[in-house]
Protein backbone atom coordinates (compact mmCIF):
# COMPACT_ATOMS: atom_id res chain seq x y z
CA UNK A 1 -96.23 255.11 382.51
CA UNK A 2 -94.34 257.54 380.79
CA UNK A 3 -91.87 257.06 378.12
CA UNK A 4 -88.59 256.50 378.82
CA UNK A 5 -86.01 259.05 378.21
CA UNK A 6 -82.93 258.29 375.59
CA UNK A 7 -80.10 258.83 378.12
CA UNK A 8 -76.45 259.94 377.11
CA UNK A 9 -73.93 256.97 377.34
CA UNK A 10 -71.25 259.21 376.41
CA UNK A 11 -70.33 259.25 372.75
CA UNK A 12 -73.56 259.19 370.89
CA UNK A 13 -76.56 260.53 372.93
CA UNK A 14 -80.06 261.43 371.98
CA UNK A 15 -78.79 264.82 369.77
CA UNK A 16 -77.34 262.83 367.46
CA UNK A 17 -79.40 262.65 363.79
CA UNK A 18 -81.29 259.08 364.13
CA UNK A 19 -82.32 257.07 361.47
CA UNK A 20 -86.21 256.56 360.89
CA UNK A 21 -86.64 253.45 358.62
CA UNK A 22 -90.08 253.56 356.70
CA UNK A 23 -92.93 252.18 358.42
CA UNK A 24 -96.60 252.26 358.49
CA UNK A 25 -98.42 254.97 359.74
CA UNK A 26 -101.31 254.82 362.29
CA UNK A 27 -105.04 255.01 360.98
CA UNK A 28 -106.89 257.70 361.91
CA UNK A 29 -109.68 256.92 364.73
CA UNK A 30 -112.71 255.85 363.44
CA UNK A 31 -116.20 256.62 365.46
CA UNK A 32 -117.68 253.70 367.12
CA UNK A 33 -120.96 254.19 365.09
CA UNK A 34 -118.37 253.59 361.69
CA UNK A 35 -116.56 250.30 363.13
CA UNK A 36 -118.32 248.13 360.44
CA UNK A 37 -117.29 250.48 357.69
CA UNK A 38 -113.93 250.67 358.78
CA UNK A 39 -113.39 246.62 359.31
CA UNK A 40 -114.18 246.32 355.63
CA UNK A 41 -111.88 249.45 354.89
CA UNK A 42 -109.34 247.57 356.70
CA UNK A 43 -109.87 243.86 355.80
CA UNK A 44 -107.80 244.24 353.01
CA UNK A 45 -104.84 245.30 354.76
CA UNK A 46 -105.43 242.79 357.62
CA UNK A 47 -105.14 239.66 354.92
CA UNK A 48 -101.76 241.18 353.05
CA UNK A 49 -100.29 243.26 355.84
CA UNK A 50 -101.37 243.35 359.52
CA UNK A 51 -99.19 245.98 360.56
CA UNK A 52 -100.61 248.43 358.18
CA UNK A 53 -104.70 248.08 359.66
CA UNK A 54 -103.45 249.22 363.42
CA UNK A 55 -105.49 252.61 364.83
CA UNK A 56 -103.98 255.55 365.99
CA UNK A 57 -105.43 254.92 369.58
CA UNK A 58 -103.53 251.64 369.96
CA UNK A 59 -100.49 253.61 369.83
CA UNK A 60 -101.53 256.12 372.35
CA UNK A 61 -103.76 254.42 374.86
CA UNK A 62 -102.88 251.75 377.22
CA UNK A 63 -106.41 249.83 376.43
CA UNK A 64 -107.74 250.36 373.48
CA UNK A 65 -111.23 248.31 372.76
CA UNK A 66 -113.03 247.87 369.58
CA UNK A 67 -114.50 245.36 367.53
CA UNK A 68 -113.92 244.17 363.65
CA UNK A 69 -116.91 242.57 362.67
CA UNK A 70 -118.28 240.09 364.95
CA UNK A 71 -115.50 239.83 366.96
CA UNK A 72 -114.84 241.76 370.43
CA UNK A 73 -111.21 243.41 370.22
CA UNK A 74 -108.83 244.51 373.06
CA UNK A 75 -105.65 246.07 371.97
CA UNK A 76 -103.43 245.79 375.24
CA UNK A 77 -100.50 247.95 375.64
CA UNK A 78 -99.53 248.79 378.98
CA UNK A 79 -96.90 246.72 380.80
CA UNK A 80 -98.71 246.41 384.06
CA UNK A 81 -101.77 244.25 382.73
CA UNK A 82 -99.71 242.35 380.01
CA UNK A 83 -98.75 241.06 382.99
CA UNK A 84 -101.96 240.42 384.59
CA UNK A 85 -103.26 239.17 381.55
CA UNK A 86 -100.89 236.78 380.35
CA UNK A 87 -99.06 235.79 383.72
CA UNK A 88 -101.00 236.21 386.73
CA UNK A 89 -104.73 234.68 384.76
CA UNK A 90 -102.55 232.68 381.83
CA UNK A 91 -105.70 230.09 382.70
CA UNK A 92 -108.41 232.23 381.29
CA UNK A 93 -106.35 232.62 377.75
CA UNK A 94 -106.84 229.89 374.73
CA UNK A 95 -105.95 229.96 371.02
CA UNK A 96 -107.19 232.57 368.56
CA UNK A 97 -108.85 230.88 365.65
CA UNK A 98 -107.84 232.41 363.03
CA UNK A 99 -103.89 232.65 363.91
CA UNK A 100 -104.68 228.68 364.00
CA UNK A 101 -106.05 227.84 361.37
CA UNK A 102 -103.04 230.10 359.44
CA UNK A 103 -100.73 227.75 361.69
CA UNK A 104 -101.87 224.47 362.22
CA UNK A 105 -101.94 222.89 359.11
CA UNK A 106 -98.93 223.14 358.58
CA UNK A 107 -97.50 222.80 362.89
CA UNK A 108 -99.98 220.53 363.87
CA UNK A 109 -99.14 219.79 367.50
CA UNK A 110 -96.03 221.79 367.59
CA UNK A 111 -95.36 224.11 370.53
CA UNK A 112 -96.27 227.24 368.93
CA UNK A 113 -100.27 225.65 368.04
CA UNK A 114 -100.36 222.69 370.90
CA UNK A 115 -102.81 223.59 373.43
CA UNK A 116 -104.18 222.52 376.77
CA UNK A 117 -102.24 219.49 378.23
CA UNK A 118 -100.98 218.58 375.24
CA UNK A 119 -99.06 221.98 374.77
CA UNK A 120 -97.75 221.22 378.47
CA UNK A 121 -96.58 217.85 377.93
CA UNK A 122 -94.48 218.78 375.59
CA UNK A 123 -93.32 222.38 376.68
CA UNK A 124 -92.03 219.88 380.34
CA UNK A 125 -90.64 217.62 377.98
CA UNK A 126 -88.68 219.85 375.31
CA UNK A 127 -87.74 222.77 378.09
CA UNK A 128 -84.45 220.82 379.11
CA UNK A 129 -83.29 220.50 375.33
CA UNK A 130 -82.60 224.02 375.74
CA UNK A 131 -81.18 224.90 378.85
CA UNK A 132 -77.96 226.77 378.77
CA UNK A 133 -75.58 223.77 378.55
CA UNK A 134 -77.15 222.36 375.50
CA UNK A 135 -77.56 225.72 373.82
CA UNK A 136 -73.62 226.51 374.45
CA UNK A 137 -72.85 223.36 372.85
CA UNK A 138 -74.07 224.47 369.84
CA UNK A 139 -71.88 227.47 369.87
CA UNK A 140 -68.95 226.32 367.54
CA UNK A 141 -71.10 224.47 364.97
CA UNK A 142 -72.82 228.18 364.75
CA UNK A 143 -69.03 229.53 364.54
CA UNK A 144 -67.96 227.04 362.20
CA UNK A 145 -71.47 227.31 359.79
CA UNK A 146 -71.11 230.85 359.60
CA UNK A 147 -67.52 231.39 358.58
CA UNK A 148 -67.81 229.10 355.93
CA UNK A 149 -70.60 231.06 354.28
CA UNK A 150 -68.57 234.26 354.67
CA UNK A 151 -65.90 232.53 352.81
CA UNK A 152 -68.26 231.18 350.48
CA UNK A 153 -69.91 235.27 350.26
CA UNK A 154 -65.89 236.59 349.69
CA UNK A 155 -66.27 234.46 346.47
CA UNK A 156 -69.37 235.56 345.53
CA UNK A 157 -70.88 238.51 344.01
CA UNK A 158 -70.71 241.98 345.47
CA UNK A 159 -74.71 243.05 345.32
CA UNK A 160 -76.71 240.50 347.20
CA UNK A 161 -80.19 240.30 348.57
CA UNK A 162 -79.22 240.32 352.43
CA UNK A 163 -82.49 239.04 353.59
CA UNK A 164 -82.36 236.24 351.75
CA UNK A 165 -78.63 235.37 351.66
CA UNK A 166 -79.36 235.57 355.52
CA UNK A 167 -82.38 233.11 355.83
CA UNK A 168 -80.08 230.77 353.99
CA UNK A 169 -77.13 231.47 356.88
CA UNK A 170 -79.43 230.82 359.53
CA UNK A 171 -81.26 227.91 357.76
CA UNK A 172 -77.93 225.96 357.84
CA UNK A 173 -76.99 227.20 361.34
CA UNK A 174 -80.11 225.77 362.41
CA UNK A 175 -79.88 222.83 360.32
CA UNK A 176 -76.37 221.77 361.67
CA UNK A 177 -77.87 222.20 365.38
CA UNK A 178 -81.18 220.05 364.35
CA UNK A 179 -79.65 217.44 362.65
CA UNK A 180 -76.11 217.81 362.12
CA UNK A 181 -76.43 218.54 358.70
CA UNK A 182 -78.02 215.46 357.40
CA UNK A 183 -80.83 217.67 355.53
CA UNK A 184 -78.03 219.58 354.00
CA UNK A 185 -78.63 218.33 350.68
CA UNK A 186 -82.52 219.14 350.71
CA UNK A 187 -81.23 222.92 351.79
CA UNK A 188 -83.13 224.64 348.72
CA UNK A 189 -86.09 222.31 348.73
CA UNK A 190 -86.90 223.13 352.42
CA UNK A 191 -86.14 226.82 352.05
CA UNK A 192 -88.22 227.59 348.88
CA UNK A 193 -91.14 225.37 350.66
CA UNK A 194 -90.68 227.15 354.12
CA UNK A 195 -90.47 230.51 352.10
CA UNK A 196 -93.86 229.01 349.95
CA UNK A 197 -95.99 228.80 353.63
CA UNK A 198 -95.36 232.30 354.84
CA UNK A 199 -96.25 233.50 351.65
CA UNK A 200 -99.50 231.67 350.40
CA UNK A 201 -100.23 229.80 354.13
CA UNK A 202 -99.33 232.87 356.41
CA UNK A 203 -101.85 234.86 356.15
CA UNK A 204 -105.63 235.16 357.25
CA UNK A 205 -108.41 233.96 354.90
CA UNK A 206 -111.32 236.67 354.77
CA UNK A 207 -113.92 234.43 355.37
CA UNK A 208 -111.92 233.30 358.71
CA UNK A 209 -111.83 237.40 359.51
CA UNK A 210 -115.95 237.32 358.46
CA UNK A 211 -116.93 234.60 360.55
CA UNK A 212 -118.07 231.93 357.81
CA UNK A 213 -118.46 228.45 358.69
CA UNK A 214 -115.42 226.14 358.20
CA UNK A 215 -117.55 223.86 355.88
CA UNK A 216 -117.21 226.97 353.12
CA UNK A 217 -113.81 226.10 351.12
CA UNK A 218 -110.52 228.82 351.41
CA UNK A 219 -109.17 228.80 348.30
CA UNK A 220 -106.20 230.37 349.78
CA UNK A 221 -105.58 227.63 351.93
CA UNK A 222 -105.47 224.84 349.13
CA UNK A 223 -101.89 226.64 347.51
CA UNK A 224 -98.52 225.60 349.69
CA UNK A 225 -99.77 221.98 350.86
CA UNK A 226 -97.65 220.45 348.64
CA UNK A 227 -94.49 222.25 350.25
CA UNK A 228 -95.93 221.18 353.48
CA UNK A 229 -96.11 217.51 352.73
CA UNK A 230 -93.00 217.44 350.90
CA UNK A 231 -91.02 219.26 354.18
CA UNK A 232 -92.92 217.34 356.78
CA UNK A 233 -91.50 213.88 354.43
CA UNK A 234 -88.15 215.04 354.65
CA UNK A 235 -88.24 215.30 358.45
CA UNK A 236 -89.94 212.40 359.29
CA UNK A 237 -87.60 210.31 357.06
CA UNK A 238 -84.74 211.97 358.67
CA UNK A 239 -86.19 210.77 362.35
CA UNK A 240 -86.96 207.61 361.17
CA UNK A 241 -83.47 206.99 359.85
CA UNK A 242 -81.77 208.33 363.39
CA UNK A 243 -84.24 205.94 365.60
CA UNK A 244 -83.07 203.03 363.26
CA UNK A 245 -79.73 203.87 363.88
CA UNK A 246 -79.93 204.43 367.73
CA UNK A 247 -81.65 201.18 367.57
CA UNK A 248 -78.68 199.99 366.23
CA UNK A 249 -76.24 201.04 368.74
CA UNK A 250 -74.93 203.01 366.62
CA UNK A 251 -73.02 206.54 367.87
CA UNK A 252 -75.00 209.52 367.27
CA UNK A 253 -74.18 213.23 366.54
CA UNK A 254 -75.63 215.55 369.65
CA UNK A 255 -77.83 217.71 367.76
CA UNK A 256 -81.49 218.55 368.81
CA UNK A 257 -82.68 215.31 367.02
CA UNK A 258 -80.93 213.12 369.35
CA UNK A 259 -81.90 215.44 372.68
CA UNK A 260 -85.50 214.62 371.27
CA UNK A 261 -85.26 211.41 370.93
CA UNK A 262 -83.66 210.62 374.19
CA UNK A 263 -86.14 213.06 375.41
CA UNK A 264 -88.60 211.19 378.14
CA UNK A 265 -91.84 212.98 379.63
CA UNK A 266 -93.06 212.77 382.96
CA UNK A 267 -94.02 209.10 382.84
CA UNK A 268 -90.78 208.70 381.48
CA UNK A 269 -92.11 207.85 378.08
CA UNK A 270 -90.39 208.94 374.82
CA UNK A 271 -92.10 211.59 372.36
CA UNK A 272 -93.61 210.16 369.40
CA UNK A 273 -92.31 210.38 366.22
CA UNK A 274 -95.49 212.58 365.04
CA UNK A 275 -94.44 214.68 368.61
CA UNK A 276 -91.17 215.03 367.42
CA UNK A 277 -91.94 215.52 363.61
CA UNK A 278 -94.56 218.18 364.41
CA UNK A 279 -91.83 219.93 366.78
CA UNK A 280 -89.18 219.84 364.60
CA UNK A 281 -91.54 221.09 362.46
CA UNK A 282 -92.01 224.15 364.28
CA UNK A 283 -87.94 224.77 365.09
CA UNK A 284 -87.55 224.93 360.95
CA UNK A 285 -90.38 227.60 360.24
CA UNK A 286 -90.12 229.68 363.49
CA UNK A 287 -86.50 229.61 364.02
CA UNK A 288 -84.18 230.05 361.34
CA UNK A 289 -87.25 232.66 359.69
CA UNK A 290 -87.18 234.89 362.87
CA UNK A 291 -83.52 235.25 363.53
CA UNK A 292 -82.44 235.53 359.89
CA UNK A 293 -85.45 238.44 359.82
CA UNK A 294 -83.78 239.93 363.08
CA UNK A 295 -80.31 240.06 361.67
CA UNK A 296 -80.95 241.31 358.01
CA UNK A 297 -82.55 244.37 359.91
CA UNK A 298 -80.07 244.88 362.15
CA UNK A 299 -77.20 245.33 359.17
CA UNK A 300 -80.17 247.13 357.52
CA UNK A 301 -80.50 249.81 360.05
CA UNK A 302 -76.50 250.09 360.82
CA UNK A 303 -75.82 250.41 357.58
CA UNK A 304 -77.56 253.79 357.64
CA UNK A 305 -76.27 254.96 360.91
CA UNK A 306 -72.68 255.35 360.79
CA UNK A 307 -71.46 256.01 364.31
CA UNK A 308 -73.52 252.71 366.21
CA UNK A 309 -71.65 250.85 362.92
CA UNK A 310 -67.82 252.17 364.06
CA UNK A 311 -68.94 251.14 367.29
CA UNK A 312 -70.04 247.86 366.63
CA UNK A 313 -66.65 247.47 364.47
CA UNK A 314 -64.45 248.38 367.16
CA UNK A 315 -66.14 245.85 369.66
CA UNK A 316 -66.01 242.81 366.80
CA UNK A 317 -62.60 243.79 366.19
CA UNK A 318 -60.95 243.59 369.91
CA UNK A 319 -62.84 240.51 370.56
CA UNK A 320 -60.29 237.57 370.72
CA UNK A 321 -62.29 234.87 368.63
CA UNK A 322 -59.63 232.16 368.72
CA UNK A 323 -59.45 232.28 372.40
CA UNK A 324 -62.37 233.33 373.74
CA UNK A 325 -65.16 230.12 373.47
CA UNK A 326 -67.81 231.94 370.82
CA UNK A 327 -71.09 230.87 373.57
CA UNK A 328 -68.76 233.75 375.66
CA UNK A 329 -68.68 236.25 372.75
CA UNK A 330 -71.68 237.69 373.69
CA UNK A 331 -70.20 239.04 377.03
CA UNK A 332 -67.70 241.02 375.38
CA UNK A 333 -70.30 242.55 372.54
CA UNK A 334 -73.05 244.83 374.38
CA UNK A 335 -73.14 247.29 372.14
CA UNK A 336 -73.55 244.92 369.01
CA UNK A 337 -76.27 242.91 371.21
CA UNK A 338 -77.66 246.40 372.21
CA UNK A 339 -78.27 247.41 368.27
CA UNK A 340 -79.53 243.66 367.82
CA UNK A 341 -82.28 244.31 370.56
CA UNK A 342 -82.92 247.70 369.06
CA UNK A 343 -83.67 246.29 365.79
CA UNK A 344 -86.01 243.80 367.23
CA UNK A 345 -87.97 246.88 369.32
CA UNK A 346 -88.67 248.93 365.72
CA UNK A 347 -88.78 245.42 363.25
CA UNK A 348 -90.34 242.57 365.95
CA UNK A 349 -89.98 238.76 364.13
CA UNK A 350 -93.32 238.27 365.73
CA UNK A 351 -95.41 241.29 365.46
CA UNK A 352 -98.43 240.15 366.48
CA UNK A 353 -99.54 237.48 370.06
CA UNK A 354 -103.35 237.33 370.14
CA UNK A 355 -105.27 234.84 372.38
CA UNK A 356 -108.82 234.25 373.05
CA UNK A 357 -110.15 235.46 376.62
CA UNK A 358 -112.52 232.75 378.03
CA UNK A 359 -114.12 234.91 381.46
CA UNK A 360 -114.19 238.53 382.09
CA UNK A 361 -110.93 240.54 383.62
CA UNK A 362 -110.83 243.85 385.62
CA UNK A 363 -107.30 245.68 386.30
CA UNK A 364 -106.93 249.21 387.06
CA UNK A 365 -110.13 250.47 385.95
CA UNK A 366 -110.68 248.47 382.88
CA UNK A 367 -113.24 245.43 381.81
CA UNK A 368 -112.57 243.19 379.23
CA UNK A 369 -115.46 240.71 378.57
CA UNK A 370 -115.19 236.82 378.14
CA UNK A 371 -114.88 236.11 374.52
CA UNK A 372 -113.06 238.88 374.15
CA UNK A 373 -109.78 238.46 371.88
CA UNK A 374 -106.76 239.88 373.27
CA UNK A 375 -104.67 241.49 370.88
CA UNK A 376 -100.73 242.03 372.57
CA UNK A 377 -99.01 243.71 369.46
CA UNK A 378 -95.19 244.01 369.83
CA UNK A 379 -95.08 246.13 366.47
CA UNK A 380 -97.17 248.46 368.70
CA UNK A 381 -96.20 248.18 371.98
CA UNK A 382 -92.59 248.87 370.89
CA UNK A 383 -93.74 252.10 369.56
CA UNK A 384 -96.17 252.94 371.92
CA UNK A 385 -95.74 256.78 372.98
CA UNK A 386 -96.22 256.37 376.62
CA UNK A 387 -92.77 254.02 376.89
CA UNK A 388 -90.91 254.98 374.56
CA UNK A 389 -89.09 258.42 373.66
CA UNK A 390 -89.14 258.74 369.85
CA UNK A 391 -90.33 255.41 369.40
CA UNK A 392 -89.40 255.46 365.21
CA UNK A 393 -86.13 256.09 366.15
CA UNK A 394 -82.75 254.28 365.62
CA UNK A 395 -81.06 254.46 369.40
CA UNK A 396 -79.19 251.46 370.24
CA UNK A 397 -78.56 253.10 373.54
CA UNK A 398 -81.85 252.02 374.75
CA UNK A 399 -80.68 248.95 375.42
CA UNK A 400 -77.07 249.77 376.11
CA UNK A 401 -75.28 249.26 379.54
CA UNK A 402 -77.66 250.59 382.51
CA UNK A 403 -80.41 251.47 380.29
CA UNK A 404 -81.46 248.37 379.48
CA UNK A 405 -82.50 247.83 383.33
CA UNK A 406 -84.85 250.63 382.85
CA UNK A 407 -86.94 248.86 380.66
CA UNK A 408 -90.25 247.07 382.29
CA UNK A 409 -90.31 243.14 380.87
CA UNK A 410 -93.63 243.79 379.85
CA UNK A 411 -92.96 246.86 377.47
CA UNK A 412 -90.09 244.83 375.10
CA UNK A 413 -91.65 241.38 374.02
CA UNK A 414 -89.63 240.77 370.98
CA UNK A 415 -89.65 236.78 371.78
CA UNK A 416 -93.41 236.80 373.17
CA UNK A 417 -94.68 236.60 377.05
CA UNK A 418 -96.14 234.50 379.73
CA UNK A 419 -96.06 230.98 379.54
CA UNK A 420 -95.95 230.54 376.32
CA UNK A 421 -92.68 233.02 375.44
CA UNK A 422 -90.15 231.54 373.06
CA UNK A 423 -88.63 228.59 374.27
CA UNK A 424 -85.38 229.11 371.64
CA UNK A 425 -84.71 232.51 372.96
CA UNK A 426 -81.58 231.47 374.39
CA UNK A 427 -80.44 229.91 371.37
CA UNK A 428 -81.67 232.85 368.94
CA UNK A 429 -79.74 235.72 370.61
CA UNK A 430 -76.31 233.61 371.18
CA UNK A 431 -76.28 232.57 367.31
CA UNK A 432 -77.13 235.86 366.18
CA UNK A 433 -74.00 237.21 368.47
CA UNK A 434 -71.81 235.15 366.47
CA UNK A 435 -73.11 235.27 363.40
CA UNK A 436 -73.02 239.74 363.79
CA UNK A 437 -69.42 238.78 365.34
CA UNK A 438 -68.66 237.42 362.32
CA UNK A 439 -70.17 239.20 359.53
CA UNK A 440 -69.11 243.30 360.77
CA UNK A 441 -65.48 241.42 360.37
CA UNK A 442 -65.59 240.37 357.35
CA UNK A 443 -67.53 242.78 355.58
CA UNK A 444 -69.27 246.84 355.46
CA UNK A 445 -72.60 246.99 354.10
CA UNK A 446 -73.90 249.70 351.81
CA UNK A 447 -77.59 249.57 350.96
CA UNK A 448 -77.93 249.77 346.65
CA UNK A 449 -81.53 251.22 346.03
CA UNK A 450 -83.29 254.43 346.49
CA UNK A 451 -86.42 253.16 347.39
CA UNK A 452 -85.98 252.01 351.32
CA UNK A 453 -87.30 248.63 351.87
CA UNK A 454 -90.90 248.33 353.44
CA UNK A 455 -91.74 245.88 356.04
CA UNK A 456 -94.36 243.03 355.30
CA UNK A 457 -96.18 240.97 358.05
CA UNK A 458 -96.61 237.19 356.77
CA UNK A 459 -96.19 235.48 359.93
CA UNK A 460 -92.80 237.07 360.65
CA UNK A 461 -91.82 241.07 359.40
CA UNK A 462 -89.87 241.14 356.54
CA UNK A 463 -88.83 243.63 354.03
CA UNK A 464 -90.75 243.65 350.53
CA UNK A 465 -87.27 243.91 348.56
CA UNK A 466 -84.88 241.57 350.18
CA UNK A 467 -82.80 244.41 351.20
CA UNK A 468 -80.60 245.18 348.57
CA UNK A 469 -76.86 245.42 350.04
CA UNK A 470 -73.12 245.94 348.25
CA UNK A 471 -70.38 243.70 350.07
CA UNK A 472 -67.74 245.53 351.49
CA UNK A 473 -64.53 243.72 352.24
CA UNK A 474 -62.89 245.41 355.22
């Protein structure tokens, strides 16, 4: 497949001076007689930042097979047997190891780590909570959430650390939708403990990487359980309070709690309260962390490209917010969702989907062997040469008006694939319409340092420096 070319929408074709935010730069090939050598050159990197260990071939080749230490490797790229792979023989794919035991300790049976039937119990079960009516009900608590912060930011200090003024914003949106605010007053706790497990859970052991037994202690592991418990309290005493009151009689707010608990599977039974702890659970770390990541890049990277930012203006500014219902705003902002997707292509929440292949595969002239891990890197795959045209690029108009048809499903994954894609999807891209909506409003950004801020891999991408920004008032 070849890449695709930037086409001219216009105003702002592919002549224009892009913006090329910092980023890691390939590794340079390694012979196969080396590969030990280089997994311990790499190790490092691997533990404290993923995205940094990737080869030069995974960028260039649509297969590219190697191993890092003990383990089998196969870096897939190419659109055509993604889909084979994690579609069409979904059945031959379990969990990776060592991505679980980074996840479930602190997930348990959530959807993201839940395997086998019990991943498809729930997945049946928790599917409806977010169809499209539930998910546009939601749509004027987001409205609401967010223009109270901005009013609260108006008061505030000029220079603030977007990224994390932003996890906060989408920590409350999310908050509001999961339980109508009634772990409002924890806010900090469950931020600084949510923050705690990406940083000191997040990441791989080394011993996991090597292959030593689980009986050997990770001391990395025993850091960050404290947060754990003390989130995983809050939650359950939050659920436990709601079924009292439902028992009750009592009225109940329509948030996500209440979906869940009136939530029945197919033998019409309720989810537990450790099913519905463990997937609340999950909604807390994976969703407010990934959008808030999304969105701080986004005003990152139009903050240093000045035309996409008038343009983005001009469409916030002739939108009608007090008539038009904000689930509807996102129909009359392409171009702001269209520098949103963008984002996500060069800075992916999830950079990383790896699975463990349980029988051998042939497609199109490769083999991949049972026990094989499959490695599906967006971070890569979104840069891969052979799709895209100056992948490093800045060029909302990928995604803008008939372009976006011209991209393959398989070569843009920024909310995962197959079965197991991201259920909240729906839910991530309308909130972060409104919450863009609202911010490119109210405010212009200008970045404060000289040093550009590098992006980290610890569970989600985020920068190193919180993205230093000055408020603008327009």
């Amino acid at each position: 497949m070849q890449a695709l070319p930037l086409d001219d929408d216009g105003s702002d074709g592919p002549g224009k001076a892009a913006f090329s935010p910092p980023a890691p730069s390939p590794i340079d090939n390694v012979p196969q007689n080396h590969l030990w050598l280089r997994s311990f050159a790499v190790l490092p990197k691997v533990v404290s930042n993923p995205i940094e260990s990737f080869s030069a071939t995974a960028y260039e080749e649509p297969v590219f097979q190697t191993r890092m230490f003990h383990q089998r490797l196969a870096m897939v790229h190419d659109p055509k047997m993604l889909r084979h792979i994690f579609v069409e023989k979904a059945d031959l794919l379990s969990a990776n190891d060592v991505r679980q035991k980074i996840l479930k300790p602190a997930l348990r049976e959530g959807m993201l780590t839940a395997e086998g039937a019990t991943w498809r119990k729930a997945r049946r079960a928790i599917a409806p909570v977010f169809a499209p009516r539930n998910v546009h009900g939601f749509a004027l608590s987001m409205r609401n959430v967010t223009s109270a912060f901005i009013e609260d930011m108006k008061g505030g200090p000029d220079k603030i650390p977007l990224a994390d003024r932003l996890t906060k914003l989408a920590y409350m949106v999310l908050s509001d939708s999961l339980f109508s605010g009634d772990l409002d007053a924890d806010s900090e706790q469950v931020l600084s403990d949510v923050a705690y497990f990406l940083e000191h859970l997040g990441r791989p052991d080394p011993m996991d990487l090597l292959g030593v037994p689980d009986w050997v202690p990770r001391i990395t592991k025993l850091r960050g359980i404290g947060a754990i418990k003390r989130l995983r309290a809050a939650v359950r005493a939050t659920a436990e309070r709601r079924l009292e009151r439902d028992r009750n009689g009592e009225d109940l707010p329509e948030d996500f709690l209440t979906l869940l608990l009136r939530t029945r599977d197919d033998e019409n039974d309720p989810l537990s309260i450790d099913e519905i702890e463990d997937n609340i659970i999950t909604f807390i770390a994976a969703g407010h962390e990934t959008t808030a990541r999304a969105l701080a890049w986004t005003i990152y990277l139009l903050s240093f490209d000045q035309d996409a930012l008038q343009r983005c203006q001009a469409e916030v500014d002739a939108l009608d917010i007090d008539s038009v219902p904000p689930e509807q705003w996102g129909t009359y902002l392409p171009w702001v969702t269209a520098c949103f997707e963008e984002s996500m292509r060069l800075f992916p929440p999830a950079a990383i989907v790896s699975r463990n292949l349980d029988a051998d595969i042939q497609f199109d002239g490769h083999e991949i062997l049972a026990g094989t891990q499959i490695v599906a890197s967006p971070w890569i795959l979104h840069r891969h040469k052979r799709l895209w045209e100056r992948p490093d690029e800045f060029h909302p108009e990928r995604f803008f008006g008939d372009n976006r048809d011209q991209i393959d499903r398989f070569a843009y994954l920024p909310f995962g694939l197959g079965k197991r894609v991201c259920i909240g999807a729906r839910f991530a891209m309308q909130e972060a319409q409104i919450i863009l909506a609202l911010l490119l409003r109210s405010f212009e950004f200008a970045y404060e340092e000289v040093r550009l801020p590098w992006p980290i891999m610890k569970v989600t991408v985020q920068p190193d420096n919180g993205i230093p920004m000055r408020l603008i008032r327009r």
